[in-house]
Protein backbone atom coordinates (compact mmCIF):
# COMPACT_ATOMS: atom_id res chain seq x y z
CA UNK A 1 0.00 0.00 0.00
CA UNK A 2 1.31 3.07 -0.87
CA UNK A 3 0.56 6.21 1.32
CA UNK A 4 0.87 10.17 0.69
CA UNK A 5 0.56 12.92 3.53
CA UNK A 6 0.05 16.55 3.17
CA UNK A 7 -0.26 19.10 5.48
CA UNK A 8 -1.40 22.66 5.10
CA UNK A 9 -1.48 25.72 7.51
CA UNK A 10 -4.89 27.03 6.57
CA UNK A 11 -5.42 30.87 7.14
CA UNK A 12 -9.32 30.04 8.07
CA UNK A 13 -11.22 29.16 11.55
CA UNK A 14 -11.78 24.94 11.86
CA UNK A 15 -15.45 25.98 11.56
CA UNK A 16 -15.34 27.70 7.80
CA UNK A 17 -12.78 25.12 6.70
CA UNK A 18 -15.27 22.14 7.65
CA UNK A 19 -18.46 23.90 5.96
CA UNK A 20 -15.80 23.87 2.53
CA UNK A 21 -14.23 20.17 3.17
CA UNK A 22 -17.84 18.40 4.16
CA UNK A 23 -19.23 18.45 0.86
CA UNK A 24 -18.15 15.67 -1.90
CA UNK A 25 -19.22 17.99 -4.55
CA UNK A 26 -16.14 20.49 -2.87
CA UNK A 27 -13.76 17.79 -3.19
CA UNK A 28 -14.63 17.05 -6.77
CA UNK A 29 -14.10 20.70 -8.31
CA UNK A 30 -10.74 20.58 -6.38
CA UNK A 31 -9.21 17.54 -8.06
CA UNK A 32 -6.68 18.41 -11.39
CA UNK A 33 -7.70 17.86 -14.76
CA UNK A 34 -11.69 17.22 -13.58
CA UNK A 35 -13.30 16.25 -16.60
CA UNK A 36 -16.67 15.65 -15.03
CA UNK A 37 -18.48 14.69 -11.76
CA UNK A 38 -21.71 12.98 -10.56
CA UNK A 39 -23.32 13.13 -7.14
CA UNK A 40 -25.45 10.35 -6.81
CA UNK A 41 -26.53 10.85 -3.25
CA UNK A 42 -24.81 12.24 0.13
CA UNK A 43 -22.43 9.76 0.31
CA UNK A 44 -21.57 8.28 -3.20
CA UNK A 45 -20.03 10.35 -6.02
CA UNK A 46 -18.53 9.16 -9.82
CA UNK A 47 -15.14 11.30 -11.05
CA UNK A 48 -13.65 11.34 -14.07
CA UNK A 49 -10.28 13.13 -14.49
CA UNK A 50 -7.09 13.04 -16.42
CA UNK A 51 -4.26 12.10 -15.17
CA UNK A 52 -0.76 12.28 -16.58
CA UNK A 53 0.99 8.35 -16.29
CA UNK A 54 4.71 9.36 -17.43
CA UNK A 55 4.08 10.41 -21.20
CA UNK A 56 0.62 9.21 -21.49
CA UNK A 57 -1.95 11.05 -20.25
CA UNK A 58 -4.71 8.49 -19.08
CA UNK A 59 -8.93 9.36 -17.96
CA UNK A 60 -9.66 7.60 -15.18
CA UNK A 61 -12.67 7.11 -13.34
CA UNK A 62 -13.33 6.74 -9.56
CA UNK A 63 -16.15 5.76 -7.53
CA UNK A 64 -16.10 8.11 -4.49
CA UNK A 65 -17.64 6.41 -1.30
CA UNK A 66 -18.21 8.25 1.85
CA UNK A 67 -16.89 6.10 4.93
CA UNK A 68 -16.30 8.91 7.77
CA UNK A 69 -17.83 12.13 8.76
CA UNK A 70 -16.72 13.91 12.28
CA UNK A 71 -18.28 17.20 12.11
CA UNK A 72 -14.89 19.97 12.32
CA UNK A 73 -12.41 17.08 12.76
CA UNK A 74 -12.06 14.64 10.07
CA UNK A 75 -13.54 13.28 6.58
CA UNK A 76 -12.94 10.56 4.57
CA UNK A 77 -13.35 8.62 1.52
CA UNK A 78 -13.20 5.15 -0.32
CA UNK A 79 -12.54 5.52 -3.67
CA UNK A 80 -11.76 2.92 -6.82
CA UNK A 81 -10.76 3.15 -9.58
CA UNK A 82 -13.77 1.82 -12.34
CA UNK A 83 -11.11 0.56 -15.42
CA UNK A 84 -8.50 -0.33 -13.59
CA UNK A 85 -6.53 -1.89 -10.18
CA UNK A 86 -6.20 0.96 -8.39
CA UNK A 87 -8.10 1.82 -5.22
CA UNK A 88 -7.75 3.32 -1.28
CA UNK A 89 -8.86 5.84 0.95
CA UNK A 90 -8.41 9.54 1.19
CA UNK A 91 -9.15 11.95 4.11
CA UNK A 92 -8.51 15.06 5.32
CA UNK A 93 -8.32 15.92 8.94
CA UNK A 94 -8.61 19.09 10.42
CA UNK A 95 -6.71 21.01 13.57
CA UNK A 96 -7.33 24.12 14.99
CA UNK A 97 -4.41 25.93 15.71
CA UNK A 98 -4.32 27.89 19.42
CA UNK A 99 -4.97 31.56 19.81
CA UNK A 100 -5.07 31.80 16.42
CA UNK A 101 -7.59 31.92 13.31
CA UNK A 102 -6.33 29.39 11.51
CA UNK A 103 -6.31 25.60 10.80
CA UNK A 104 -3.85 22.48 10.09
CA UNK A 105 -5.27 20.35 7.39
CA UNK A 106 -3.96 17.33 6.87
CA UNK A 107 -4.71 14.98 4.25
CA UNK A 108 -3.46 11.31 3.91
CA UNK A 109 -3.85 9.35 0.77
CA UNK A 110 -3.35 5.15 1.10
CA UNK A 111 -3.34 3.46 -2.15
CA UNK A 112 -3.49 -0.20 -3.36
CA UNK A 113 -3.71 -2.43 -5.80
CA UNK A 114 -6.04 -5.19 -6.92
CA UNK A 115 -5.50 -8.75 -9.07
CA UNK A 116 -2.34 -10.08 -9.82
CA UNK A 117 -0.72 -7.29 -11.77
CA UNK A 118 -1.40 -5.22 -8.21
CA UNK A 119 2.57 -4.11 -7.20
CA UNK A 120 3.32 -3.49 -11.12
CA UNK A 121 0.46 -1.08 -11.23
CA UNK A 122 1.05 0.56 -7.78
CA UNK A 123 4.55 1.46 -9.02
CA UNK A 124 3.02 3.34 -12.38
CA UNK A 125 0.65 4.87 -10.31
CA UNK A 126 3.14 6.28 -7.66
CA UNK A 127 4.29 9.43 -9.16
CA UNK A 128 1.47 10.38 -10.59
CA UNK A 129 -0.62 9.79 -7.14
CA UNK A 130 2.27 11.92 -5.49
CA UNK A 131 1.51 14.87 -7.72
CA UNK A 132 -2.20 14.28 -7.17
CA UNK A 133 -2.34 14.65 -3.72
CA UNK A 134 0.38 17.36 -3.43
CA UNK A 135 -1.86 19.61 -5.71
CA UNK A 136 -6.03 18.06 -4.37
CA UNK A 137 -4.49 18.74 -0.72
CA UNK A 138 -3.15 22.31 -1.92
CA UNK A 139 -6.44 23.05 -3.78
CA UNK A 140 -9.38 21.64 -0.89
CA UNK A 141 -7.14 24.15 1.22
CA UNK A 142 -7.17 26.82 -0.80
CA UNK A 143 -10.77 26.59 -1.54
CA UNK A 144 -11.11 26.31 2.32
CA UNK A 145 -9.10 29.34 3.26
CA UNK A 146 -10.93 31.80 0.28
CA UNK A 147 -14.47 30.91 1.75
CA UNK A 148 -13.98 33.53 4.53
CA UNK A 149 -12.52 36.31 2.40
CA UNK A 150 -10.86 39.39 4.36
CA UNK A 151 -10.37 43.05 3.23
CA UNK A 152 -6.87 43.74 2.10
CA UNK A 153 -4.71 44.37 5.31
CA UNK A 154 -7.11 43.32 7.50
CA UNK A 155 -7.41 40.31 9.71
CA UNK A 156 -10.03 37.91 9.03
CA UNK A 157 -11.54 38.18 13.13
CA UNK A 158 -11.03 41.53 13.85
CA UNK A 159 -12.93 42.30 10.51
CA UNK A 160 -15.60 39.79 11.35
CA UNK A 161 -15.92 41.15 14.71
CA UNK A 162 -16.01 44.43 14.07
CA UNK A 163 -19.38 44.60 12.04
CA UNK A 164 -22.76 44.20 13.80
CA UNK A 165 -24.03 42.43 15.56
CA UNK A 166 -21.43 40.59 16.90
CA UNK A 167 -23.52 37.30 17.64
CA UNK A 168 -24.47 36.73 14.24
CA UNK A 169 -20.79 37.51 12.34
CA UNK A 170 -18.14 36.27 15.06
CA UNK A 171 -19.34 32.29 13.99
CA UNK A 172 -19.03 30.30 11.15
CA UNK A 173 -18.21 31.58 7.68
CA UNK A 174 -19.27 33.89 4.79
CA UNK A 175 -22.26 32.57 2.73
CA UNK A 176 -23.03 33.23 -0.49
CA UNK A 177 -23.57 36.87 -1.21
CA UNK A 178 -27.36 36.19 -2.61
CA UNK A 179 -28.25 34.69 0.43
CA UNK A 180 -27.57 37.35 2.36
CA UNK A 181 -29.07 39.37 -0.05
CA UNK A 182 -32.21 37.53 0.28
CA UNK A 183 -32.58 37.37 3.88
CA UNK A 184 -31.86 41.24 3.79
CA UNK A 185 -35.26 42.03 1.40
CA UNK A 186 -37.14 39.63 3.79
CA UNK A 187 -36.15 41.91 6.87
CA UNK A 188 -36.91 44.70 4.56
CA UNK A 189 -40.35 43.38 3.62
CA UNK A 190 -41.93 42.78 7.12
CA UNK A 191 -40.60 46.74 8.12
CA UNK A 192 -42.79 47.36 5.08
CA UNK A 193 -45.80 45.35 6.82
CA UNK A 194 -44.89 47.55 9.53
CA UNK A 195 -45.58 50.34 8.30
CA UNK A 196 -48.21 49.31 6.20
CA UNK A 197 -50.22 48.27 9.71
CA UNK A 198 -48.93 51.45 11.44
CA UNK A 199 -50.51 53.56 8.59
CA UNK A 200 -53.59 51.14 8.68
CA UNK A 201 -53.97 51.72 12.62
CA UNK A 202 -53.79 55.68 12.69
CA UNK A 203 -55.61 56.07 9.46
CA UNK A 204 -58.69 53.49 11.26
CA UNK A 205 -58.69 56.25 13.68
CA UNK A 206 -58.15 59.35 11.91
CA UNK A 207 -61.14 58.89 9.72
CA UNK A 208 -64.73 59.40 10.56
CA UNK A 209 -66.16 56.34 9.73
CA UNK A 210 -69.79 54.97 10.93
CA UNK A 211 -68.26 52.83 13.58
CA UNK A 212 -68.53 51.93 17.13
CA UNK A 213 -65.91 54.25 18.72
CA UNK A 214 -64.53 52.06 21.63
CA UNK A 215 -64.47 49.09 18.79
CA UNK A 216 -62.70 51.39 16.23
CA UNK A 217 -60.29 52.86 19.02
CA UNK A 218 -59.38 49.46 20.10
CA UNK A 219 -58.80 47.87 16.40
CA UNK A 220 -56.87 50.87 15.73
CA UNK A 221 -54.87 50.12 19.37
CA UNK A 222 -53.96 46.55 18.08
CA UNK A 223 -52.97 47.38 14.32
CA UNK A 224 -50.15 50.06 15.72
CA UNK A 225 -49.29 47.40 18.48
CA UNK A 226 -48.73 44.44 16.08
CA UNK A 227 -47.04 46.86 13.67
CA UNK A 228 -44.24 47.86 16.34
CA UNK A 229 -44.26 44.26 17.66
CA UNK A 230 -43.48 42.94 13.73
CA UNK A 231 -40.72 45.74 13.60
CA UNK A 232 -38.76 44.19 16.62
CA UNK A 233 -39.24 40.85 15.89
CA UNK A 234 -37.96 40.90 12.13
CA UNK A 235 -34.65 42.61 13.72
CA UNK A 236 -34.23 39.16 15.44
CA UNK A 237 -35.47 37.16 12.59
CA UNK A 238 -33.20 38.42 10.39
CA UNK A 239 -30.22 37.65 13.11
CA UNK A 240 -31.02 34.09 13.38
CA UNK A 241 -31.56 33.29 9.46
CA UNK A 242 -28.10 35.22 8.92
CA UNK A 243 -26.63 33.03 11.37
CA UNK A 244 -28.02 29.92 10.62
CA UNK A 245 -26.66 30.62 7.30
CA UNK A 246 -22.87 31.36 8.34
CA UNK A 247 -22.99 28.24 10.34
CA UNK A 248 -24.61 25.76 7.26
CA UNK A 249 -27.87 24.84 9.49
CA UNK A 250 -31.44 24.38 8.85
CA UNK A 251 -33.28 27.82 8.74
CA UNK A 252 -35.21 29.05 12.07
CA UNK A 253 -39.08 28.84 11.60
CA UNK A 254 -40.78 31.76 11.25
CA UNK A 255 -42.54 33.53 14.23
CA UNK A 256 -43.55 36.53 12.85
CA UNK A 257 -46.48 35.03 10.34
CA UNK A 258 -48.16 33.81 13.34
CA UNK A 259 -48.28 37.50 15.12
CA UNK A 260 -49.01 38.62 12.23
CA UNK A 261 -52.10 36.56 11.39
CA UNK A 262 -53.55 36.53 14.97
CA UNK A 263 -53.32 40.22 14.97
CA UNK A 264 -54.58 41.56 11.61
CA UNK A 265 -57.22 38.47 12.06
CA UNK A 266 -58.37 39.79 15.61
CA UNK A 267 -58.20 43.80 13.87
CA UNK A 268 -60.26 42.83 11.46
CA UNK A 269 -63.17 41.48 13.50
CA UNK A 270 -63.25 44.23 15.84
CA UNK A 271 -63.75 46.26 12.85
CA UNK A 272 -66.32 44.47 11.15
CA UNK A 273 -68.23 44.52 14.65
CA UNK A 274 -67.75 48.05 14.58
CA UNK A 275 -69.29 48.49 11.40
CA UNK A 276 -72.13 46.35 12.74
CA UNK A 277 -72.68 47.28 15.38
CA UNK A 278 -72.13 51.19 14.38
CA UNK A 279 -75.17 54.08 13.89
């Protein structure tokens, strides 16, 4: 069996590293000469790739096999090759290093072959699998270390600390920009409700209408109420989506449909007594 170890000093917290290294479909985009890639379900990938044997440049295909999973600490992978003797394992442990921002990766590559032409095709294989991992292992970490970008001469946790509020940006890593973006114009569309119940409540008020006046007065009460109410709560709403998304989790559930409805539903009954009621 033949083995390769590489080990990089990554310039990225163990946290943003792992939400780069978990993924298969990562790995793939990271391997040289990638012709194509398949992922046929969380745990089982094809590759195809061409790789240079001496002066014949050869495509080979792999089937990638998920074996180990340690959330922040360690993958690894089964893979063999589909047209020829060649298989092993692959993984890629991470270290944090102390009082600092940054990671050791480590990745160790065992190879071996299979039938009776097994050493022969090991010792083909061996410089080419040397370059392979030298440049996968220099990739994954480079892929790793971009996915928490910094401003030029600034330090990645000083930056990320610096910008508010500090419980949603001082954990995990940066997710993609449209994300953001997104979660952004939903904050920005439940202000607009705000508003838009606010406006409701004072105009309910305001206007001389042939209502009830303690049913009006009271309707208008609860539309300003659950207007200010939805104001706060999509502040925190917006905190725990952003953070969910740094840190690769399942989104929160929302809270602030179920305010909503039970107050514009309760508004609009007073009213309609109102108007019933009414002279």
């Amino acid at each position: 069996m033949r083995e390769q170890l590489e080990s990089f000093l990554i310039d990225a917290d163990v946290d943003a590293v792992w939400l780069r290294v978990r993924d298969l479909a990562t790995w793939a985009t990271c391997v040289p000469g990638l012709q194509s890639s398949e992922v046929l379900d969380d745990e089982t990938s094809h590759w195809a790739f061409a790789m240079r044997l001496g002066a014949v440049t050869r495509m080979v295909r792999l089937k990638i096999t998920l074996v180990e999973r340690v959330r922040s600490k360690r993958i690894a992978i089964a893979f063999a090759d589909e047209t020829g003797p060649i298989s092993g394992v692959m993984s890629y442990d991470l270290e944090p290093v102390p009082n600092r921002q940054a990671t050791i990766g480590r990745i160790r590559l065992s190879v071996r072959g299979n039938g009776p032409v097994a050493s022969a095709a090991v010792r083909i294989w061996r410089p080419a699998l040397s370059s392979l991992a030298r440049s996968f292992a220099a990739s994954l970490s480079g892929e790793a270390e971009n996915s928490t970008p910094a401003l030029a001469g600034v330090s990645r946790g000083p930056q990320r600390e610096a910008r508010f509020p500090g419980r949603v940006y001082r954990v995990g890593s940066e997710p993609d920009p449209r994300f953001s973006l997104a979660n952004e114009r939903t904050f920005l569309a439940w202000i607009r409700t705000s508003l838009a119940l606010l406006a409701a409540g004072v105009a309910l008020e305001v206007v001389s209408l042939p209502m009830l006046p303690a049913l009006r007065w009271t309707a208008s009460i609860l539309m300003v109420a659950v207007g200010v109410i939805i104001s706060l709560l999509a502040w925190g709403s917006w905190g725990r989506a952003e953070r969910a998304l740094r840190l690769g989790e399942p989104l929160p559930s929302p809270r602030l449909g179920v305010v909503l409805a039970a107050g514009v539903g309760t508004a609009g009954m007073l009213v309609l007594l109102a108007l019933l009621l009414g002279p």
